[in-house]
C-alpha atoms as a PDB file:
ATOM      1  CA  UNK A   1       0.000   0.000   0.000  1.00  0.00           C
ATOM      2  CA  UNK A   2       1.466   3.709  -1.220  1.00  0.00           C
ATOM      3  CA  UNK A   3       1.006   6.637   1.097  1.00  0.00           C
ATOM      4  CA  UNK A   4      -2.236   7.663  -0.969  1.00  0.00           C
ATOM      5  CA  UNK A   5      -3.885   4.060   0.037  1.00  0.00           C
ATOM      6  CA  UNK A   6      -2.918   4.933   3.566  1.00  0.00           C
ATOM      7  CA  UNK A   7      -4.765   8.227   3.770  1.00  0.00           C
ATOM      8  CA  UNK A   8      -7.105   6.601   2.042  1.00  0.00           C
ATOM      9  CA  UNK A   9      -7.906   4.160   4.462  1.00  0.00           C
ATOM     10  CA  UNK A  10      -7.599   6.324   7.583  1.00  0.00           C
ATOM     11  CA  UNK A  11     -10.224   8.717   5.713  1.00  0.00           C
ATOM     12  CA  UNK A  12     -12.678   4.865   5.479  1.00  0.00           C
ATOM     13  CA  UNK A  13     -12.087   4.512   8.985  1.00  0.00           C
ATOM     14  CA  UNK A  14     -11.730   7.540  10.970  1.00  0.00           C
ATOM     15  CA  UNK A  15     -15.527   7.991  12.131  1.00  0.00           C
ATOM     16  CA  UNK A  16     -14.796   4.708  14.092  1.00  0.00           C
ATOM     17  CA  UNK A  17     -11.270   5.821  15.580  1.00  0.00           C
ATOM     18  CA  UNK A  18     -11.147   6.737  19.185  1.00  0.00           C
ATOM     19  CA  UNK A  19      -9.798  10.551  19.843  1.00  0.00           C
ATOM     20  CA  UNK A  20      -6.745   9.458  20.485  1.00  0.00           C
ATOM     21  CA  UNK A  21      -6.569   7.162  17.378  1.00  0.00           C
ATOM     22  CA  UNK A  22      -8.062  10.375  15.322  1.00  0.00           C
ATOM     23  CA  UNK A  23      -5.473  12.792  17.110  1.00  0.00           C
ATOM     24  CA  UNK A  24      -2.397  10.348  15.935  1.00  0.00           C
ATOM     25  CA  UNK A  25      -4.542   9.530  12.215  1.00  0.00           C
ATOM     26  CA  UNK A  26      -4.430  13.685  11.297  1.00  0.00           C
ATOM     27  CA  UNK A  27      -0.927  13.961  12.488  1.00  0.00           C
ATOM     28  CA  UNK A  28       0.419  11.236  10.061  1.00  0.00           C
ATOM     29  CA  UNK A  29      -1.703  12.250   6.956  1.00  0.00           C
ATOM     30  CA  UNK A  30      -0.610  15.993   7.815  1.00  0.00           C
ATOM     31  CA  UNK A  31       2.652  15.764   8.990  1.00  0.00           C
ATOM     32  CA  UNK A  32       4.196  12.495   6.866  1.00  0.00           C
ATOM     33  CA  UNK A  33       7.810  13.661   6.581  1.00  0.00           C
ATOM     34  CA  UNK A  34       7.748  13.329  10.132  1.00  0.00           C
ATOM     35  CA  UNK A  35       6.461   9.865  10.275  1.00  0.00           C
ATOM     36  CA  UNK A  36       9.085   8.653   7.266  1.00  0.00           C
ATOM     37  CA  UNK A  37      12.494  10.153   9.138  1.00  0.00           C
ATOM     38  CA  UNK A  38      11.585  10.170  12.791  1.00  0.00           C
ATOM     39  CA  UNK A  39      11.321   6.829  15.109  1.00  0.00           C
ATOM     40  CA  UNK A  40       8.187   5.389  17.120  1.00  0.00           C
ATOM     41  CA  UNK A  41       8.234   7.771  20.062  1.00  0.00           C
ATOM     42  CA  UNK A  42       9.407  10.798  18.565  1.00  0.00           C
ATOM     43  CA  UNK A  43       6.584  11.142  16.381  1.00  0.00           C
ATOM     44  CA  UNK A  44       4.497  10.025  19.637  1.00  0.00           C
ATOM     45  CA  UNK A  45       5.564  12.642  21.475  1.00  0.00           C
ATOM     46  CA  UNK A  46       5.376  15.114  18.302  1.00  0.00           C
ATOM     47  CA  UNK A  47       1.750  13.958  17.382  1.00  0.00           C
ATOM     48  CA  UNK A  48       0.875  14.276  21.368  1.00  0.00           C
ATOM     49  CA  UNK A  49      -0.018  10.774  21.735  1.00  0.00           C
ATOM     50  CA  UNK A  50       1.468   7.334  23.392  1.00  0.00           C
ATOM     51  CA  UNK A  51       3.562   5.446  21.245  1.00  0.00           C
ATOM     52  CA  UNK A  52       1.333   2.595  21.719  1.00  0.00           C
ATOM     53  CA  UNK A  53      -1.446   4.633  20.113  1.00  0.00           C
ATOM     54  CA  UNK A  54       0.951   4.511  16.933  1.00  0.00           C
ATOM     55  CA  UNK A  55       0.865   0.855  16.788  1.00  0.00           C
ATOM     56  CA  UNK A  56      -2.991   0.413  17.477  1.00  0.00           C
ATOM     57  CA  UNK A  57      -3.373   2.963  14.779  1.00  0.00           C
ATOM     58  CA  UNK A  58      -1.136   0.595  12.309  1.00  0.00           C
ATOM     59  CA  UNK A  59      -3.267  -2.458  13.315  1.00  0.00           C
ATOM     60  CA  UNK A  60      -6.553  -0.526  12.698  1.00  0.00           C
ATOM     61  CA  UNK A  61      -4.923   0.066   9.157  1.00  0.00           C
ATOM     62  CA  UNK A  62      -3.890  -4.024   8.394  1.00  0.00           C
ATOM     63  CA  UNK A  63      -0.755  -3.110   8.839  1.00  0.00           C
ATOM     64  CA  UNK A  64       1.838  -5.544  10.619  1.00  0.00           C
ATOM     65  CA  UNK A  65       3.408  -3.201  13.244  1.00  0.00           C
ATOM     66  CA  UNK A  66       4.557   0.322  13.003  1.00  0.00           C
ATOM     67  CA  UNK A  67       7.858  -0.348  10.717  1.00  0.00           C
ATOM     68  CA  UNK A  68       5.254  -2.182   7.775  1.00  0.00           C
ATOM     69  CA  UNK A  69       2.790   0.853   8.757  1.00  0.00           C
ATOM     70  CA  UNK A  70       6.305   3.701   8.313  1.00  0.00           C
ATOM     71  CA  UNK A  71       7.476   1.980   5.077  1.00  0.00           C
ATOM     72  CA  UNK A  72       4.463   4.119   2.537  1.00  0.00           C
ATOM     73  CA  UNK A  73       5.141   6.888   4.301  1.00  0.00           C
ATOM     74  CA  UNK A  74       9.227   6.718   3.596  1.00  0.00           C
ATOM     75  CA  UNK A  75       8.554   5.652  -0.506  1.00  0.00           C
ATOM     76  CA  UNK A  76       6.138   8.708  -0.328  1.00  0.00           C
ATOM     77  CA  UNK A  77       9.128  10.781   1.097  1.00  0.00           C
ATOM     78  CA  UNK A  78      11.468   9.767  -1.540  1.00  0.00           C
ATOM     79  CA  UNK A  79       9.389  10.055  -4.142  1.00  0.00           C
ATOM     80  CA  UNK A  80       7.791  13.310  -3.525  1.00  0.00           C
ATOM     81  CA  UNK A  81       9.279  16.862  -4.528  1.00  0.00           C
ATOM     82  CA  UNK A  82       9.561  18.402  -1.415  1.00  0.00           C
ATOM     83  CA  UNK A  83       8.941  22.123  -1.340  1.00  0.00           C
ATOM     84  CA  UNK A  84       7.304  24.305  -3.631  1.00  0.00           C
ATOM     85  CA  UNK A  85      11.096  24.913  -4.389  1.00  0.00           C
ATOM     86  CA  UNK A  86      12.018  21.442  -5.512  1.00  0.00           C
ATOM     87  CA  UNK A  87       8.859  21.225  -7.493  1.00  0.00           C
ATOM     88  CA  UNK A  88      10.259  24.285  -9.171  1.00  0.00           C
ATOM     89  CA  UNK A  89      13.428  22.883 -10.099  1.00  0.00           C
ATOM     90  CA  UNK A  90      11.661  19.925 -11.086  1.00  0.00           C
ATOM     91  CA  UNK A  91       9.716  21.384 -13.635  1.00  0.00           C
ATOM     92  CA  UNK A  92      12.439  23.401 -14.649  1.00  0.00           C
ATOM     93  CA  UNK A  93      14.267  20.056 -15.534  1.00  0.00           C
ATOM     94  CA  UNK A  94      11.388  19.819 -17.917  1.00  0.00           C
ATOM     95  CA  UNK A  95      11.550  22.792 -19.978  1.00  0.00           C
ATOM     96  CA  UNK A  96      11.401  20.926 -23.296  1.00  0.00           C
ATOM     97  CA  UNK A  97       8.691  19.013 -22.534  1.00  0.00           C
ATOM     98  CA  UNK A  98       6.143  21.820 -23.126  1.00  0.00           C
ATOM     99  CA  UNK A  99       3.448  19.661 -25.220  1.00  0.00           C
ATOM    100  CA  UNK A 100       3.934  17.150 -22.489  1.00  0.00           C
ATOM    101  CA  UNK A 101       3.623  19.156 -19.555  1.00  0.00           C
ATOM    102  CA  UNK A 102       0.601  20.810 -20.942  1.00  0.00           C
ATOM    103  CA  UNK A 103      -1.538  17.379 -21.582  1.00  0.00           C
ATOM    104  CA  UNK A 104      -0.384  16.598 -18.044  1.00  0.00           C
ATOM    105  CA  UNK A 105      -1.815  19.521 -16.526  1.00  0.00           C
ATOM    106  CA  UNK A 106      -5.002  19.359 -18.331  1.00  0.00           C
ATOM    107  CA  UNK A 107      -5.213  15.559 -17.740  1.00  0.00           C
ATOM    108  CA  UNK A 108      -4.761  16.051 -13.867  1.00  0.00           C
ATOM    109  CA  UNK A 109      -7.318  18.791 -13.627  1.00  0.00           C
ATOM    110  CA  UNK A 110     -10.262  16.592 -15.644  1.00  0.00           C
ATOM    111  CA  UNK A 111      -8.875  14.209 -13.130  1.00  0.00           C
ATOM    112  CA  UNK A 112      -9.138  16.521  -9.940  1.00  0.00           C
ATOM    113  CA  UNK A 113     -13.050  17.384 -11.035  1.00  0.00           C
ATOM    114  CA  UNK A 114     -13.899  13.887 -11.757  1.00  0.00           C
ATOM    115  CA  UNK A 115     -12.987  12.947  -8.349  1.00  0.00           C
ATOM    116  CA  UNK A 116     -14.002  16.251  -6.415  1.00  0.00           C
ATOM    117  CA  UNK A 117     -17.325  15.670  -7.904  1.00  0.00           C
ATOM    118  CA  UNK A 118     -18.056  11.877  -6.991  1.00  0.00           C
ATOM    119  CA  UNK A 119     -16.637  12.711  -3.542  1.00  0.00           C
ATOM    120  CA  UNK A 120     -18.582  16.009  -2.567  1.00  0.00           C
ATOM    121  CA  UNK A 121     -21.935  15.085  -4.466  1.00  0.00           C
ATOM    122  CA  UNK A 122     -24.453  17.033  -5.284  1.00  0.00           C
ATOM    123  CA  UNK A 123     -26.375  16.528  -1.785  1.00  0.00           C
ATOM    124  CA  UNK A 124     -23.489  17.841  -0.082  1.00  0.00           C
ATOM    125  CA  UNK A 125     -23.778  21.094  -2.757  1.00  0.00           C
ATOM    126  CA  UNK A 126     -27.077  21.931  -1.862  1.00  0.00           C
ATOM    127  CA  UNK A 127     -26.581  21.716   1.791  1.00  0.00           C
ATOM    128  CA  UNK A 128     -24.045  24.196   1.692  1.00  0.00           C
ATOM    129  CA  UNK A 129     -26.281  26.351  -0.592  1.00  0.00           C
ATOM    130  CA  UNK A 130     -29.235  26.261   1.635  1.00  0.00           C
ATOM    131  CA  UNK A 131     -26.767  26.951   4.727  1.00  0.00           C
ATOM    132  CA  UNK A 132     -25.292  29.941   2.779  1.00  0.00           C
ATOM    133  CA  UNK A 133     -28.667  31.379   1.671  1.00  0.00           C
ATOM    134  CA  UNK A 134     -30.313  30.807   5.398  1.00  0.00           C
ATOM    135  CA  UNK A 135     -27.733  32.802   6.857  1.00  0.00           C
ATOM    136  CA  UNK A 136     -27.778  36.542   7.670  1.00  0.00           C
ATOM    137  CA  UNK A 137     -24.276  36.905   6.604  1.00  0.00           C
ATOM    138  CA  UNK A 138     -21.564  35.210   5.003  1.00  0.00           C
ATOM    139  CA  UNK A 139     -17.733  35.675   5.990  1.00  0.00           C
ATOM    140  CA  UNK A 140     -16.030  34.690   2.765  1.00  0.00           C
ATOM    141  CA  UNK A 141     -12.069  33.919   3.995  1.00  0.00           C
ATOM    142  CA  UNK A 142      -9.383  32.372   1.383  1.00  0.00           C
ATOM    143  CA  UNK A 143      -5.772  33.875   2.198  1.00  0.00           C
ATOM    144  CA  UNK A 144      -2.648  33.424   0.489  1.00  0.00           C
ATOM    145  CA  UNK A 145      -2.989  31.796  -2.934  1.00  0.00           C
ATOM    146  CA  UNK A 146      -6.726  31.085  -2.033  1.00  0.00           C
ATOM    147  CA  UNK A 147      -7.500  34.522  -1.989  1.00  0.00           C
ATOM    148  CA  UNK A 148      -8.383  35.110  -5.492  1.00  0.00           C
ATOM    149  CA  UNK A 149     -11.062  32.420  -4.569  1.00  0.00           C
ATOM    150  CA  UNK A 150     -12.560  34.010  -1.740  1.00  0.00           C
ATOM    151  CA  UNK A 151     -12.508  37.657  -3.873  1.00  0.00           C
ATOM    152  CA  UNK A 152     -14.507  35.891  -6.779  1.00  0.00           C
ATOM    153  CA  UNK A 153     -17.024  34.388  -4.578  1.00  0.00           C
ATOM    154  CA  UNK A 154     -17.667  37.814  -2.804  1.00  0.00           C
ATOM    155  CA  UNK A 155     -17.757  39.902  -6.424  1.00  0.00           C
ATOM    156  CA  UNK A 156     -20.121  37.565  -7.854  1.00  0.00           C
ATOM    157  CA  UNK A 157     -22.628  37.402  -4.444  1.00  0.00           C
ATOM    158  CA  UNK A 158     -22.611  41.206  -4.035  1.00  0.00           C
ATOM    159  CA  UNK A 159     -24.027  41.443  -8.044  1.00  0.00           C
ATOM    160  CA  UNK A 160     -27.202  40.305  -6.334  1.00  0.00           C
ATOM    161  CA  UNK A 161     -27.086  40.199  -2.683  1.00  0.00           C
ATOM    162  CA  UNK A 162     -25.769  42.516   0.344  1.00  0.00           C
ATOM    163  CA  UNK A 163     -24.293  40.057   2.881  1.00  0.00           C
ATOM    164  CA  UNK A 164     -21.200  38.666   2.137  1.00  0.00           C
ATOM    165  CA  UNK A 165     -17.903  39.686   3.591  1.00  0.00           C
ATOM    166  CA  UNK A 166     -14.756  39.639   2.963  1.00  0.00           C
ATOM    167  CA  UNK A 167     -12.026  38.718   5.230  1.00  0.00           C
ATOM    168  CA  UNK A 168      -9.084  40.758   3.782  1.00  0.00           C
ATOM    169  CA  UNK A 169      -6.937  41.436   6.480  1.00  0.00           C
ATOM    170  CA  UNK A 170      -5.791  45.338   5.662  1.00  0.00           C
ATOM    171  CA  UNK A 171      -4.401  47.224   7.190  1.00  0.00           C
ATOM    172  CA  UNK A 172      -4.057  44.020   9.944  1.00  0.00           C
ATOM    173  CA  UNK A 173      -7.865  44.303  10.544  1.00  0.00           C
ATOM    174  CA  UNK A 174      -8.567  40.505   9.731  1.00  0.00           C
ATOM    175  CA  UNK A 175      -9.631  40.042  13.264  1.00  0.00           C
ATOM    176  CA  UNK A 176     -11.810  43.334  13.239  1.00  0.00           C
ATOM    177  CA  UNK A 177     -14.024  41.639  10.077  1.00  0.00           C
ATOM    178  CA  UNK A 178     -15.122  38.562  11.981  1.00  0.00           C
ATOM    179  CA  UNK A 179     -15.586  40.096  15.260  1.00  0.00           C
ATOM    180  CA  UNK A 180     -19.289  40.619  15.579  1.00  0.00           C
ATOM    181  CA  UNK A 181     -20.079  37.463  13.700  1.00  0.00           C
ATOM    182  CA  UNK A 182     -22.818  34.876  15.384  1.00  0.00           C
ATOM    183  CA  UNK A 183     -24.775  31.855  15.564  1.00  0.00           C
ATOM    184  CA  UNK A 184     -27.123  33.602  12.434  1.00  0.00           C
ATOM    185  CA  UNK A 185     -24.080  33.714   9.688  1.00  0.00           C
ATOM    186  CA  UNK A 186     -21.875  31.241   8.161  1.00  0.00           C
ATOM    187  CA  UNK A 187     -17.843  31.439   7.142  1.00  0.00           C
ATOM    188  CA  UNK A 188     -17.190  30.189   3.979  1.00  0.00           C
ATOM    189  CA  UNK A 189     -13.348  29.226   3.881  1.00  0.00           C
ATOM    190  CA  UNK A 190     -10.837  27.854   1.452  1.00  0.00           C
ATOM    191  CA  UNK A 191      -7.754  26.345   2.924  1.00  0.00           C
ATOM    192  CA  UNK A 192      -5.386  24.118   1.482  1.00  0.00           C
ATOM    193  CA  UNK A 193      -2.367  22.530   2.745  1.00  0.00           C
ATOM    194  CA  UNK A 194       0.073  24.263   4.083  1.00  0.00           C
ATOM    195  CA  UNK A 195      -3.211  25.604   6.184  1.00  0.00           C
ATOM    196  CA  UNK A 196      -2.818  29.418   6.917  1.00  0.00           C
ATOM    197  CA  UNK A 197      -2.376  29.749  10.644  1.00  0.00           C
ATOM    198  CA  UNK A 198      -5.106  32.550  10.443  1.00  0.00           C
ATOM    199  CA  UNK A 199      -7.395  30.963   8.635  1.00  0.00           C
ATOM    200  CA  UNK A 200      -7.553  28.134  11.178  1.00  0.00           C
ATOM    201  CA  UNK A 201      -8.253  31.405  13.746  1.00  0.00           C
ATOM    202  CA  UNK A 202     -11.081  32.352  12.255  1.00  0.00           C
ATOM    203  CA  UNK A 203     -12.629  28.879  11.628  1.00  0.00           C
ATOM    204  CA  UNK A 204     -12.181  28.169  15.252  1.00  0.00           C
ATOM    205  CA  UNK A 205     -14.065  31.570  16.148  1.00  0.00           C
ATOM    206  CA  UNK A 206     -17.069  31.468  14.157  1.00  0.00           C
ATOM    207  CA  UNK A 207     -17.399  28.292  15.647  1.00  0.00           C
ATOM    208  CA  UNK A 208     -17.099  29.350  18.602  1.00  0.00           C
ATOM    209  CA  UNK A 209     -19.822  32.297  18.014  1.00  0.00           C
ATOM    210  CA  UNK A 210     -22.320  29.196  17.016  1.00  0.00           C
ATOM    211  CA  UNK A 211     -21.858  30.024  13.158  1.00  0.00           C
ATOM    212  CA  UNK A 212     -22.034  27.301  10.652  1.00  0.00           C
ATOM    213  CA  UNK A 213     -18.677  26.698   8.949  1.00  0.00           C
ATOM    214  CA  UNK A 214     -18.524  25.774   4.792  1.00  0.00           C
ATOM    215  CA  UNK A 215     -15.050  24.515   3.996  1.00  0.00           C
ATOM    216  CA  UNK A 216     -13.458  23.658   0.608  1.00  0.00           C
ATOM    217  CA  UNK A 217     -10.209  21.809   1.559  1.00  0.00           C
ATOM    218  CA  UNK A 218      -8.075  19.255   0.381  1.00  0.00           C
ATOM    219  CA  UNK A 219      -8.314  16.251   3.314  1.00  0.00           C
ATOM    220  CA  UNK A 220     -11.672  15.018   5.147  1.00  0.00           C
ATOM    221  CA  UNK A 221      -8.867  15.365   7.931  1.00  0.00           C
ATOM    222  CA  UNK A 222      -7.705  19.450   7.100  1.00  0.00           C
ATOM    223  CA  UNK A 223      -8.141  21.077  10.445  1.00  0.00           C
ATOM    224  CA  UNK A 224     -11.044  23.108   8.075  1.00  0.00           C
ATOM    225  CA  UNK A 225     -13.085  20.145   7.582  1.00  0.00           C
ATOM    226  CA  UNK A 226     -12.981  19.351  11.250  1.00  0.00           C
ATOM    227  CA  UNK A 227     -14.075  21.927  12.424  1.00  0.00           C
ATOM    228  CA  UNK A 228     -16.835  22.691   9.495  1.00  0.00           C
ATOM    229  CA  UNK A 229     -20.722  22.075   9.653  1.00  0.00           C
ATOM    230  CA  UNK A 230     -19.966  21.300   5.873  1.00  0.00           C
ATOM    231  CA  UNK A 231     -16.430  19.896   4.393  1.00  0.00           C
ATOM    232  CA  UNK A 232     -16.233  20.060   0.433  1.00  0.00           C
ATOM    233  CA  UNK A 233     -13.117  17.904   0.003  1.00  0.00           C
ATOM    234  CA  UNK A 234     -11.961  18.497  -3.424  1.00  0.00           C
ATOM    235  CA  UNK A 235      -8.477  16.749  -5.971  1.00  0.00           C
ATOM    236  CA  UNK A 236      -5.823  19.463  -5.992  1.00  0.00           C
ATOM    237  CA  UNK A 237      -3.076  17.255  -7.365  1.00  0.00           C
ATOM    238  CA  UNK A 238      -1.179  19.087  -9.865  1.00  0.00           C
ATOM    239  CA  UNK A 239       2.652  19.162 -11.967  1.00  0.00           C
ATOM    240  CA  UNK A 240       2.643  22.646 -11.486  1.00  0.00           C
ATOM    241  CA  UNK A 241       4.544  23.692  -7.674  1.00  0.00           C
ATOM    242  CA  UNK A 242       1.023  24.642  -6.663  1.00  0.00           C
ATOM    243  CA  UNK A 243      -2.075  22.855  -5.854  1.00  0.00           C
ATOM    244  CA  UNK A 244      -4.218  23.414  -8.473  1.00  0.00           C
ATOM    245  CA  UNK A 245      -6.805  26.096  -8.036  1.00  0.00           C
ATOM    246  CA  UNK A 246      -9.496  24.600 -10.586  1.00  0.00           C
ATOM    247  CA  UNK A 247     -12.056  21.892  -8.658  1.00  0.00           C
ATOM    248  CA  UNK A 248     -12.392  24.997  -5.859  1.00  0.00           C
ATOM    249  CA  UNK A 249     -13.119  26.955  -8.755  1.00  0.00           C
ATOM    250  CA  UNK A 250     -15.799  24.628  -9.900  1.00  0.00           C
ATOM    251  CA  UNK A 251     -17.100  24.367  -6.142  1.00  0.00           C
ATOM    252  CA  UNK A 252     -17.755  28.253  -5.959  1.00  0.00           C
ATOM    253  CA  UNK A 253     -19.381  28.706  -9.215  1.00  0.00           C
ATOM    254  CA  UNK A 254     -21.474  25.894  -8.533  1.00  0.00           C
ATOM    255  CA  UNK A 255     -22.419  27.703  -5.276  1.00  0.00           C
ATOM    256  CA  UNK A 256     -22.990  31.042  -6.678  1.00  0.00           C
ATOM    257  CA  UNK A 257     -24.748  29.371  -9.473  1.00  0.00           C
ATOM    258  CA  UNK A 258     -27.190  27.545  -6.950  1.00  0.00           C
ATOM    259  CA  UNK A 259     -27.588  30.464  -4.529  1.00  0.00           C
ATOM    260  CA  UNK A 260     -29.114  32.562  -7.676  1.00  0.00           C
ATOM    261  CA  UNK A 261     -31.263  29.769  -8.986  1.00  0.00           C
ATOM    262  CA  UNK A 262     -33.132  30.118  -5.599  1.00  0.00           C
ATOM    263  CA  UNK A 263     -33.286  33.530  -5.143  1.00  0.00           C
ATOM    264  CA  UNK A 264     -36.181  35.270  -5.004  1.00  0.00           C
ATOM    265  CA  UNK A 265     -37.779  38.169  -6.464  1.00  0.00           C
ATOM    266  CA  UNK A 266     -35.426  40.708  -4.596  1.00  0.00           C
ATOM    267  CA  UNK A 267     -32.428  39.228  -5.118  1.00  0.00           C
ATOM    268  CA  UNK A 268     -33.103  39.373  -9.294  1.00  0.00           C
ATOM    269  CA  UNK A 269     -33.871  43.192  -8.466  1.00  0.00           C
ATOM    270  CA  UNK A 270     -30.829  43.853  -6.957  1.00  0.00           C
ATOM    271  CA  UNK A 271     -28.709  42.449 -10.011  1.00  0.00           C
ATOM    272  CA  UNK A 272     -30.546  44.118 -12.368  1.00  0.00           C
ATOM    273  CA  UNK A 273     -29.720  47.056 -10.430  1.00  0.00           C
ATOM    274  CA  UNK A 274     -26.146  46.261  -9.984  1.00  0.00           C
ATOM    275  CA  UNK A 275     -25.979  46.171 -14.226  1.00  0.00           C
ATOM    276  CA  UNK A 276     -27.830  49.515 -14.281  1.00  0.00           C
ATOM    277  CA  UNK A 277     -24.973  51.150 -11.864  1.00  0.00           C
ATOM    278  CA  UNK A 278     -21.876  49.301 -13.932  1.00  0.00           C
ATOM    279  CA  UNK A 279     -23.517  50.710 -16.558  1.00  0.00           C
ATOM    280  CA  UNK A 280     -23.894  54.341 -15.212  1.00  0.00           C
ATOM    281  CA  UNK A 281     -20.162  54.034 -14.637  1.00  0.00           C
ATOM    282  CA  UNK A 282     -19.370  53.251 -17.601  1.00  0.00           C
ATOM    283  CA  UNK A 283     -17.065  50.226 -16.586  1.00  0.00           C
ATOM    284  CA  UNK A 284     -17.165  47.775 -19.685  1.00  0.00           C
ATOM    285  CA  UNK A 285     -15.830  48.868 -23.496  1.00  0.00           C
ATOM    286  CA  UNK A 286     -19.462  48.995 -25.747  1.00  0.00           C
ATOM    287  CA  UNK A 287     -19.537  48.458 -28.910  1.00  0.00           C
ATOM    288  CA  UNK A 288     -19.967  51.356 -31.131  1.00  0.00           C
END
């Protein structure tokens, strides 16, 4: 079994873990390096857990004992560009394979929305829709690279509804934006591996305040999803030397898509009222 048949597996079976079974489970998915170089009670005492809980966790997975359970997790390491760095410098070493590297990228992404799609499922889609379009407000967060999704999300809402907002962080306010949020709004976050410390804040707040928590992530087991009312676990596998971008993509148009399907009378008012100010601005090129 590879390191993707392991986190596969834990995913199968962590409903049925105990918490210290799930607290060891999220540290080896999210933390593998340290699994692959360090021995049986260092990553024990790194993951916060006895080192027998290590060993359970490899017989929960049919594994033989810890060493058979450490061996994926070492091929994974040797086989994996590192950093976004050394995935640099490996594509670099493939600067001639342009026709190559192209079909790969568009074969991983059809790949990456296949399997975001069978995994979320539509259900899933809709109860994040009626969750978003229940609430009084949304707080839309995606930092880092994930910000352009969290801006797009927010730009398209506001064409025909006031309560989105968006957790930008200028000026060092990002704490200010969330602060009076409650049990009557939602957060709508992106996060991807390497999770944005911040990010995690604010998930941990709203839930805190009672509010109902939509995640896209990568893992079932992102600190996102566990904390969420609603995980939307999409394929970001990519060549490039970042995840790719395009099944979150898909997620939010399918969400702003769905949100203005439903939408009353009002809401239709208020985007043809947003065209009629765009227009009074004068913001798009015409045709003469």
């Amino acid at each position: 079994m590879d390191f993707e048949g392991v986190r596969g597996r834990i995913e199968e079976q962590f409903g049925d873990f105990s918490p210290q079974l799930k607290k060891a489970a999220r540290y080896a998915v999210a933390r593998p390096e340290e699994v692959a170089l360090n021995s049986l009670r260092n990553v024990a005492s790194k993951a916060g857990v006895h080192p027998s809980t290590l060993v359970r966790l490899a017989h929960e997975l049919a594994f033989d004992g810890y060493n058979d359970f450490r061996e994926p997790f070492r091929s994974w390491l040797r086989d994996r560009p590192f950093s976004f760095s050394d995935r640099a410098r490996k594509l670099r070493r493939r600067g001639r394979e342009a026709e190559t590297l192209v079909g790969e990228m568009l074969a991983r992404d059809l790949a990456n929305l296949q399997t975001s799609i069978a995994t979320i499922g539509v259900e899933r889609l809709v109860e994040a829709r009626r969750i978003l379009s229940d609430s009084r407000r949304i707080f839309v967060c995606g930092l880092r690279s994930l910000y352009p999704l969290a801006f797009y999300f927010h730009y398209a809402c506001r064409m025909f509804m006031d309560k989105t907002i968006l957790l930008t962080g200028q000026g060092g306010t990002f704490a200010d934006d969330l602060r009076r949020v409650s049990s009557e709004d939602a957060l709508f976050v992106f996060s991807y591996a390497p999770y944005a410390r911040d990010t995690m804040k604010a998930v941990r707040f709203a839930r805190e305040r009672k509010a109902k928590v939509i995640a896209v992530t990568d893992s079932p087991l992102s600190p996102a999803a566990q904390f969420s009312t609603v995980a939307l676990v999409v394929s970001n596998a990519s060549p490039s030397f970042f995840p790719s971008l395009v099944p979150a993509v898909s997620v939010l148009q399918t969400l702003v898509a769905l949100l203005i399907a439903q939408a009353g009378a009002g809401s239709l008012a208020d985007l043809a009222n947003s065209e009629r100010q765009l227009k009074s601005f004068n913001v798009y090129v015409e045709d003469d």
